[in-house]
Protein backbone atom coordinates (compact mmCIF):
# COMPACT_ATOMS: atom_id res chain seq x y z
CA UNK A 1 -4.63 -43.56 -105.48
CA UNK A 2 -7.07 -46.11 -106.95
CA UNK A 3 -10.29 -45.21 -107.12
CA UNK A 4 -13.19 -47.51 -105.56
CA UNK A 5 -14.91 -50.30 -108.12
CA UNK A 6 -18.56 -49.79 -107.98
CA UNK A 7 -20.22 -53.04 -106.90
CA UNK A 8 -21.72 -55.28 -109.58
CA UNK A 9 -22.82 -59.02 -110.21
CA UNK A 10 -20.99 -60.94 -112.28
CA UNK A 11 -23.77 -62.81 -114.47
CA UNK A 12 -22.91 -65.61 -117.32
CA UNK A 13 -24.65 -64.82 -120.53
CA UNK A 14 -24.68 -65.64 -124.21
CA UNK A 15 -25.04 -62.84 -126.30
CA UNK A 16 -26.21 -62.86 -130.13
CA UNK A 17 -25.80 -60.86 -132.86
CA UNK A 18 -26.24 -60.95 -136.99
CA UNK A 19 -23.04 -63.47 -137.10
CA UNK A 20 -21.93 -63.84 -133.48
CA UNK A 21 -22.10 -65.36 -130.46
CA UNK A 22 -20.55 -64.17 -127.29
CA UNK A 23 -20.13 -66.25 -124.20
CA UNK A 24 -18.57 -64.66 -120.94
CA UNK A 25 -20.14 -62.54 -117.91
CA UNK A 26 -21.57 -59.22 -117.63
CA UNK A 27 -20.98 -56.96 -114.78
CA UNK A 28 -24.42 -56.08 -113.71
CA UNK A 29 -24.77 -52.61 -111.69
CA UNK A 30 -27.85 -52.83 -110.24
CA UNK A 31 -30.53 -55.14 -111.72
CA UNK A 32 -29.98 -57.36 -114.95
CA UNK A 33 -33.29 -56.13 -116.40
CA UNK A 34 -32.70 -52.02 -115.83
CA UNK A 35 -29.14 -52.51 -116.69
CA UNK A 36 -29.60 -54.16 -120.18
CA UNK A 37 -32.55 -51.51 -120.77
CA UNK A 38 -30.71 -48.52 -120.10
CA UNK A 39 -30.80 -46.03 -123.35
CA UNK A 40 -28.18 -43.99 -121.69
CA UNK A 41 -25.18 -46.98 -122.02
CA UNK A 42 -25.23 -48.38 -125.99
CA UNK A 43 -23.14 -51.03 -125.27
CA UNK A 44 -22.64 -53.95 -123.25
CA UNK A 45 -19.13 -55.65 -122.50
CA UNK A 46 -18.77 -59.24 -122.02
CA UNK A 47 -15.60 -60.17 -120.19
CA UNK A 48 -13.68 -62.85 -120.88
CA UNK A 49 -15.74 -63.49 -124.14
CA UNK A 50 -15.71 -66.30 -126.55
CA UNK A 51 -16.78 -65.39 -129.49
CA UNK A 52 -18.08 -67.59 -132.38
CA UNK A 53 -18.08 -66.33 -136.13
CA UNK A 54 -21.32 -68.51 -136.53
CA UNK A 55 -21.55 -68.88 -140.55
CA UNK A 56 -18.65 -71.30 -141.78
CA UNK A 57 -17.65 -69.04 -144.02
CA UNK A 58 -16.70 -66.28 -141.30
CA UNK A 59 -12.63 -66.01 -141.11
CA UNK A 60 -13.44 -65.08 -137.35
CA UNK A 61 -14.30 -68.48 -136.63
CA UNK A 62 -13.03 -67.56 -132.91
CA UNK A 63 -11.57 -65.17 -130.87
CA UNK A 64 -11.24 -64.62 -127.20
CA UNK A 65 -10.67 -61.26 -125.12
CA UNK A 66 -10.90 -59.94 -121.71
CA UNK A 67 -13.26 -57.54 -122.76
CA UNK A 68 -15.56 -57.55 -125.64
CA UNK A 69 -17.72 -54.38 -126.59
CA UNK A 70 -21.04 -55.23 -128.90
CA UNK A 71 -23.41 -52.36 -129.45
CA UNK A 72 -26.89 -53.14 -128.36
CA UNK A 73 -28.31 -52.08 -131.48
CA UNK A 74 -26.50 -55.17 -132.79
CA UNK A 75 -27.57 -57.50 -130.11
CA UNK A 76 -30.59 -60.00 -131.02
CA UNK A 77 -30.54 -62.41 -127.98
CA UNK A 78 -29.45 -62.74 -124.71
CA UNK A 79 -29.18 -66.02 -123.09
CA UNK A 80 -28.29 -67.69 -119.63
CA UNK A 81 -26.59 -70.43 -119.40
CA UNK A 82 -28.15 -70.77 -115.78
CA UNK A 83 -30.61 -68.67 -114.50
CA UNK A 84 -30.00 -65.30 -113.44
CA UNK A 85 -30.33 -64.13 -110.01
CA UNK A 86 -33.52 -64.05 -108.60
CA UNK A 87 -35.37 -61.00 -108.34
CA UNK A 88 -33.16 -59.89 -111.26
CA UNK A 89 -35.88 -59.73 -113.77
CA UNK A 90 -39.37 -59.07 -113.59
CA UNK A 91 -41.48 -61.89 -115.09
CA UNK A 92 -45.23 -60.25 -115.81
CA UNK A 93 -47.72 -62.87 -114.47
CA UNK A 94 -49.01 -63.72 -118.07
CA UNK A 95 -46.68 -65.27 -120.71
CA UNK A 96 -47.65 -66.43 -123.96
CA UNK A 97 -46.22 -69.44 -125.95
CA UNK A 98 -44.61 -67.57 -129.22
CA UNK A 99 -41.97 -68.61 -131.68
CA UNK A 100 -40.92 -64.99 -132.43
CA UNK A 101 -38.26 -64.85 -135.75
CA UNK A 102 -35.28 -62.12 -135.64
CA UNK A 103 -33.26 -62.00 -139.13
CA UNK A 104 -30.77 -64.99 -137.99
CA UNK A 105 -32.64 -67.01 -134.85
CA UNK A 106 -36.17 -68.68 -134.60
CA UNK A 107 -36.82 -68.18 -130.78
CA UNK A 108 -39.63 -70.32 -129.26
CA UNK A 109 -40.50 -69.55 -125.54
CA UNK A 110 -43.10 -68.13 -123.11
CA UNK A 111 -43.45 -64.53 -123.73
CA UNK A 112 -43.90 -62.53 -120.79
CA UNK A 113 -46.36 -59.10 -120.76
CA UNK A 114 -48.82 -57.25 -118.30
CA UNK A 115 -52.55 -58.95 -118.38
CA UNK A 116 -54.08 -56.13 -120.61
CA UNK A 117 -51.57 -56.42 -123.74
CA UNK A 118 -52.78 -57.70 -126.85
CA UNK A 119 -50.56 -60.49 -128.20
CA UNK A 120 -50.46 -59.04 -131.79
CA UNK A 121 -48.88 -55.89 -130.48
CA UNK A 122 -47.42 -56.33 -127.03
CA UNK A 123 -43.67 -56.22 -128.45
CA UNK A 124 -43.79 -53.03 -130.66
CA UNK A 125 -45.28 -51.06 -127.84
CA UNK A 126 -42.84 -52.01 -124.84
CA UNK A 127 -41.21 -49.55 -123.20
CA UNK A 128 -37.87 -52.19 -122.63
CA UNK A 129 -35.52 -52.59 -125.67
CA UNK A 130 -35.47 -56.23 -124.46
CA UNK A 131 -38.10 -58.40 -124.30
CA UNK A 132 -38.11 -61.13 -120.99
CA UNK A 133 -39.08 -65.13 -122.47
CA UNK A 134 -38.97 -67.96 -120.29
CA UNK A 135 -38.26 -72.01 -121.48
CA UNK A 136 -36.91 -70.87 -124.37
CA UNK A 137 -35.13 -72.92 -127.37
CA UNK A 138 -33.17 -70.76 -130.07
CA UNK A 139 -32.52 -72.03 -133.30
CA UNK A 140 -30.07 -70.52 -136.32
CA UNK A 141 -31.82 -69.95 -139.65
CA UNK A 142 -29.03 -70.69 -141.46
CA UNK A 143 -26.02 -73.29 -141.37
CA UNK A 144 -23.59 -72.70 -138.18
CA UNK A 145 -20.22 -73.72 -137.40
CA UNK A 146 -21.14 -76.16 -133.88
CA UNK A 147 -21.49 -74.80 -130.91
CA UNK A 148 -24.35 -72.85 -130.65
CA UNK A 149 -25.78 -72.15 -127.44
CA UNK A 150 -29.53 -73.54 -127.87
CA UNK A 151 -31.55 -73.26 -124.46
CA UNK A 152 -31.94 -70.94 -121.66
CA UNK A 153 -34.73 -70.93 -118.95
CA UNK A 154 -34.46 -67.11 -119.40
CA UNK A 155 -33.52 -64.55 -122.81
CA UNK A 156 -34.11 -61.46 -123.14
CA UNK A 157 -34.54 -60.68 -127.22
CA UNK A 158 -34.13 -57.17 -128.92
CA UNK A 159 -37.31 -55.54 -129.58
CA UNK A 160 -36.42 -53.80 -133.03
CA UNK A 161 -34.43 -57.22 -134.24
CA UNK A 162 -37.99 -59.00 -134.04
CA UNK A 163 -39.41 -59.69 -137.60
CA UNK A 164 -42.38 -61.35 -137.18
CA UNK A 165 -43.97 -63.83 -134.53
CA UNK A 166 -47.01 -66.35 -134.35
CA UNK A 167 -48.14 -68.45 -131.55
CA UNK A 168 -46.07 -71.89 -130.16
């Protein structure tokens, strides 16, 4: 007897890594924001992924599958090609324009983070392993094979693959 699929919502996304980028949908139990922040599930699966070996000189220049595993340790950015559901993340009434620098991506968007957080350190000390931005261009630091996805009205970007960051 099969047993019962738990419900979920199918959401588009565009995830990026060191020399990836994954388009497809994520199954989303629950909501996007507690389901990408969950420290007890490593991984996320994108289903029927794209994937792009960014760098030209990547022999995966692509690949598709139905289901595509990518550690979240990995993952840099998350992007939307349209916006997520509402009421599927919480944007904090104060954003901030940053340009915030991972090893691969230049990120420039509206930051979002509670009314009492100091700019300088507002992304070390969150309690999310992703970080909510708003009107946000991405842009590779190095050369890329085209096709890169390069504007969402929401990401979400990795807290530990942030560098460095200065105001946009």
């Amino acid at each position: 007897m099969n047993a019962p699929q738990p419900n979920y919502t199918e959401i588009g996304a565009v995830v990026f890594t060191a020399g990836f980028q994954v388009q497809g949908t994520l199954h989303v139990l629950g909501t996007l924001q507690t389901f990408v922040n969950d420290d007890q599930k490593p991984t996320l699966t994108v289903f029927g992924a794209e994937a792009l070996g960014l760098e030209p000189t990547n022999p995966a220049a692509r690949l598709t599958q139905q289901e595509l595993i990518v550690n979240k340790r990995s993952i840099q950015i998350i992007g939307f090609p349209t916006a997520p559901p509402q009421g599927s993340l919480t944007l904090l009434a104060r954003s901030e324009s940053l340009v915030m620098y991972t090893d691969k991506y230049a990120v420039a968007a509206k930051f979002h983070m509670g009314p009492d957080s100091r700019v300088a350190d507002f992304a070390e000390s969150s309690l999310q392993q992703f970080l909510v931005a708003s009107e946000a261009k991405i842009y590779p630091l190095y050369p890329t094979r085209p096709g890169l996805f390069s504007a969402s009205s929401t990401v979400l970007i990795h807290k530990n693959a942030i560098r460095m960051y200065h105001p946009g």
